[in-house]
C-alpha atoms as a PDB file:
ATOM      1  CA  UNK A   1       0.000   0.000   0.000  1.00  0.00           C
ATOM      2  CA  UNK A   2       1.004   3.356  -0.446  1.00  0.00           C
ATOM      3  CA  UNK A   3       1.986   5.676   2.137  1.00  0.00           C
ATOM      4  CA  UNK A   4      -1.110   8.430   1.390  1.00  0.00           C
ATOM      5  CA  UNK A   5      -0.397  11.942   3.007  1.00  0.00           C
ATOM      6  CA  UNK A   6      -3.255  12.467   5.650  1.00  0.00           C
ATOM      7  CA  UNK A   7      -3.794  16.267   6.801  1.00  0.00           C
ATOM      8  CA  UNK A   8      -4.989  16.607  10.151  1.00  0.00           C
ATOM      9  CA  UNK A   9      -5.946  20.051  11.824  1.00  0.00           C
ATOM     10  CA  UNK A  10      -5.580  20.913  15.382  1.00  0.00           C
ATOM     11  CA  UNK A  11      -7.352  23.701  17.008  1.00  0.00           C
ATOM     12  CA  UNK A  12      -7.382  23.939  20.766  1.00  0.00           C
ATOM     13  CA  UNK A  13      -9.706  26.334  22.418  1.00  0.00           C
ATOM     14  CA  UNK A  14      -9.684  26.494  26.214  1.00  0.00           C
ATOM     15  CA  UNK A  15     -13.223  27.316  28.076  1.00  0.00           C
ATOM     16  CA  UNK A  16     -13.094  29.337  30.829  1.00  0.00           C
ATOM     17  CA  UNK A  17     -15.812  31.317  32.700  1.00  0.00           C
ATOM     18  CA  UNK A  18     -18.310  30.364  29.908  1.00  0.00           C
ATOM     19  CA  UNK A  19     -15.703  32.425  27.340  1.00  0.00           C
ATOM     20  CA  UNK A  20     -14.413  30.516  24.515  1.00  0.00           C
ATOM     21  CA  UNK A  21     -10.909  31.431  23.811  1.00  0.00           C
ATOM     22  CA  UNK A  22      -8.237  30.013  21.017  1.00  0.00           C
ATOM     23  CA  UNK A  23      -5.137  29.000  22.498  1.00  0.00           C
ATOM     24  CA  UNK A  24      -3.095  27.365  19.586  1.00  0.00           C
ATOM     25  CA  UNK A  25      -3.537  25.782  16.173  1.00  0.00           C
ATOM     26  CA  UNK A  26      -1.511  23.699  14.001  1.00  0.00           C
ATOM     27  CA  UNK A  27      -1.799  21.204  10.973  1.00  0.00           C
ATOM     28  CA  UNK A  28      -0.312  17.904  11.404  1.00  0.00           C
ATOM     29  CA  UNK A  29       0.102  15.295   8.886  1.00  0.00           C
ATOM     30  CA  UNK A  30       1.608  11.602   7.675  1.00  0.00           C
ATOM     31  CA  UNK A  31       0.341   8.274   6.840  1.00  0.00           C
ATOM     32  CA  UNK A  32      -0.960   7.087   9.367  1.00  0.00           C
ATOM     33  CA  UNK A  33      -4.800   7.005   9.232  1.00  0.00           C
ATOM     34  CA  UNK A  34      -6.098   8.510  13.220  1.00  0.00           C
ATOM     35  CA  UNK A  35      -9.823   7.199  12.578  1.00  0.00           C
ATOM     36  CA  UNK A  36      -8.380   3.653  11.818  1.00  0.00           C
ATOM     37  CA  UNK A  37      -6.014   3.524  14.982  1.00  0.00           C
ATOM     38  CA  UNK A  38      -8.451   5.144  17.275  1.00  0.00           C
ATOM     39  CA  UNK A  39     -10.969   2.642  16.134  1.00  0.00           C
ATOM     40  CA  UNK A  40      -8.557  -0.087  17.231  1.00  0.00           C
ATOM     41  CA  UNK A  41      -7.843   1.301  20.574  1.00  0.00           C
ATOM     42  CA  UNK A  42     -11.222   1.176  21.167  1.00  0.00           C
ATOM     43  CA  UNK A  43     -12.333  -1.761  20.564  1.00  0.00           C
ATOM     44  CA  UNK A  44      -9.796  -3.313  22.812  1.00  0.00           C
ATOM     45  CA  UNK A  45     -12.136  -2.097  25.479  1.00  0.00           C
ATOM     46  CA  UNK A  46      -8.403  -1.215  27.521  1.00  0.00           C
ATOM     47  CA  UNK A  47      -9.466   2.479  27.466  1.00  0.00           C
ATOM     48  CA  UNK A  48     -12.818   4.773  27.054  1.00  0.00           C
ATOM     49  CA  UNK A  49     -13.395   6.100  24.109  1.00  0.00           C
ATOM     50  CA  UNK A  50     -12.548   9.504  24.741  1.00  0.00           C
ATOM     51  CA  UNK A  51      -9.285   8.322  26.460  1.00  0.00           C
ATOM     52  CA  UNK A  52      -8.385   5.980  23.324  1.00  0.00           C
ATOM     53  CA  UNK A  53      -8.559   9.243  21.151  1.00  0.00           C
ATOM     54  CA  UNK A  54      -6.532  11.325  23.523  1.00  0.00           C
ATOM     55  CA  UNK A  55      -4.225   8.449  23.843  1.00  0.00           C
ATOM     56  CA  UNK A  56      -3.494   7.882  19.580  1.00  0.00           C
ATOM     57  CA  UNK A  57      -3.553  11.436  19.106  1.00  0.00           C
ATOM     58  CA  UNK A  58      -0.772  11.908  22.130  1.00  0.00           C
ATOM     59  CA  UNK A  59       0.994   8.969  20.748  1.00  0.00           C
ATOM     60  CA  UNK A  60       1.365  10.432  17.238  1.00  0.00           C
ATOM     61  CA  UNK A  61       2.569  13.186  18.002  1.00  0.00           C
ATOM     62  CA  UNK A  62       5.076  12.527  20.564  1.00  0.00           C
ATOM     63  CA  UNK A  63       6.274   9.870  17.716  1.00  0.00           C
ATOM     64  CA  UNK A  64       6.309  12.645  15.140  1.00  0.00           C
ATOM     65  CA  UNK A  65       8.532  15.164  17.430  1.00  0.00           C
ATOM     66  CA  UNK A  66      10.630  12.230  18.522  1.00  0.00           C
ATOM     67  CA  UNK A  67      11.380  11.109  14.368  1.00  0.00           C
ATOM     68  CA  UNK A  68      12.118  14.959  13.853  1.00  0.00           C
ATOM     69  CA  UNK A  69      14.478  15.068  16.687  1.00  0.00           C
ATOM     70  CA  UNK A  70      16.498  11.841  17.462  1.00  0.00           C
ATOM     71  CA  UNK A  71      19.757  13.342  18.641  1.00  0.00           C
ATOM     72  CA  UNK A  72      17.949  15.080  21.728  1.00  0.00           C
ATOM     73  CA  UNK A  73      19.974  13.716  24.721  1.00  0.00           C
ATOM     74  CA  UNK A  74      15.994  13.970  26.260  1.00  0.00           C
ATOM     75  CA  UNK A  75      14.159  11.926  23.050  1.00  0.00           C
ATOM     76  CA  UNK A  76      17.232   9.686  22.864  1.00  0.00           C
ATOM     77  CA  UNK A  77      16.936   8.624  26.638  1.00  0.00           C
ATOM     78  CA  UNK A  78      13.446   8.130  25.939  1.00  0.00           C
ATOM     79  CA  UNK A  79      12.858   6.523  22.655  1.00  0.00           C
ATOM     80  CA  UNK A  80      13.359   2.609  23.965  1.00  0.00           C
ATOM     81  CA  UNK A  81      10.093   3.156  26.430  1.00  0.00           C
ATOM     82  CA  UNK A  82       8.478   4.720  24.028  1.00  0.00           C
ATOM     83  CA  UNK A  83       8.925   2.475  21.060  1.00  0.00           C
ATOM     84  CA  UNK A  84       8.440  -0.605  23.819  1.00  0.00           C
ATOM     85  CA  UNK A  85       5.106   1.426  24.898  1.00  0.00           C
ATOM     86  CA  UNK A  86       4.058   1.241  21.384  1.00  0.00           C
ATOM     87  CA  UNK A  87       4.884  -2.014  20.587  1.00  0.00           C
ATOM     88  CA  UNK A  88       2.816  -3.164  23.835  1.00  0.00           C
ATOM     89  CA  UNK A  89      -0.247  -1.359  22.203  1.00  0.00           C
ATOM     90  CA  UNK A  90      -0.147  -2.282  19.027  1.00  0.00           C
ATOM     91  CA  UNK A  91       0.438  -6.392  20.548  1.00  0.00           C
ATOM     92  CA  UNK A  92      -3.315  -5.474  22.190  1.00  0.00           C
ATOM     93  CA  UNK A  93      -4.827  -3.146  19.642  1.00  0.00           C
ATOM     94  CA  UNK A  94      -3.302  -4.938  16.674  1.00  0.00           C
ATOM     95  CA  UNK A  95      -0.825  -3.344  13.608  1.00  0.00           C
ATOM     96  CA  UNK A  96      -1.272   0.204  12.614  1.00  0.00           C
ATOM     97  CA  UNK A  97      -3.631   1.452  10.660  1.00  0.00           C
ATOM     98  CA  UNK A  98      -3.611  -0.249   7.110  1.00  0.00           C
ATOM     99  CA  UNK A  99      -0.028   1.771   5.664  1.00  0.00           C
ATOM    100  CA  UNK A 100       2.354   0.242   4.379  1.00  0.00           C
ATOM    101  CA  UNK A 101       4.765   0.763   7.475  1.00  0.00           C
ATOM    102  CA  UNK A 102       2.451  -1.800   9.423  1.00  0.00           C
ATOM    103  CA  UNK A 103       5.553  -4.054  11.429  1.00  0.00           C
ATOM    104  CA  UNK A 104       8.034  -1.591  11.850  1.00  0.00           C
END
């Protein structure tokens, strides 16, 4: 399969006092279908739903920073947990989300 650019949009609002405000917006993007992986989560039944979105989205991108920055002493030290925290998901959840990097 292959790797199809998704486009995500982020825009985080905080409520406060009944007053809507925008904090901070961003795109985000990569291969890696969200729908399909929060889908996944979910039906593992490990988390709520809510939590299994916040959890993928989290996931993704702390994964993204961590690719774009592997020399950081900080994401060095903390790439093995995260890539064994991943790997302990996707044993539960099951692979990915139908790219083509399903495995790695």
């Amino acid at each position: 399969m292959d790797k199809e650019k998704k486009s995500y949009h982020f825009n985080i609002t905080e409520v406060q006092d009944g007053k809507i405000q925008e904090v901070m917006n961003f795109n985000f993007g990569g291969h890696h279908d969200l729908a399909v992986m929060v889908k996944k989560l979910e039906a593992t039944g490990m988390f709520s739903d809510k939590h299994s979105r916040e959890l993928v989205i989290g996931l993704r991108l702390l994964h993204h920073v961590a690719k774009k920055y592997p020399d950081n002493e900080i994401i060095k030290a903390f790439a093995p947990a995260l890539d064994a925290f991943k790997k302990s998901i996707k044993a539960k959840a099951g692979e990915g989300c139908g790219c083509s990097c399903e495995g790695k």
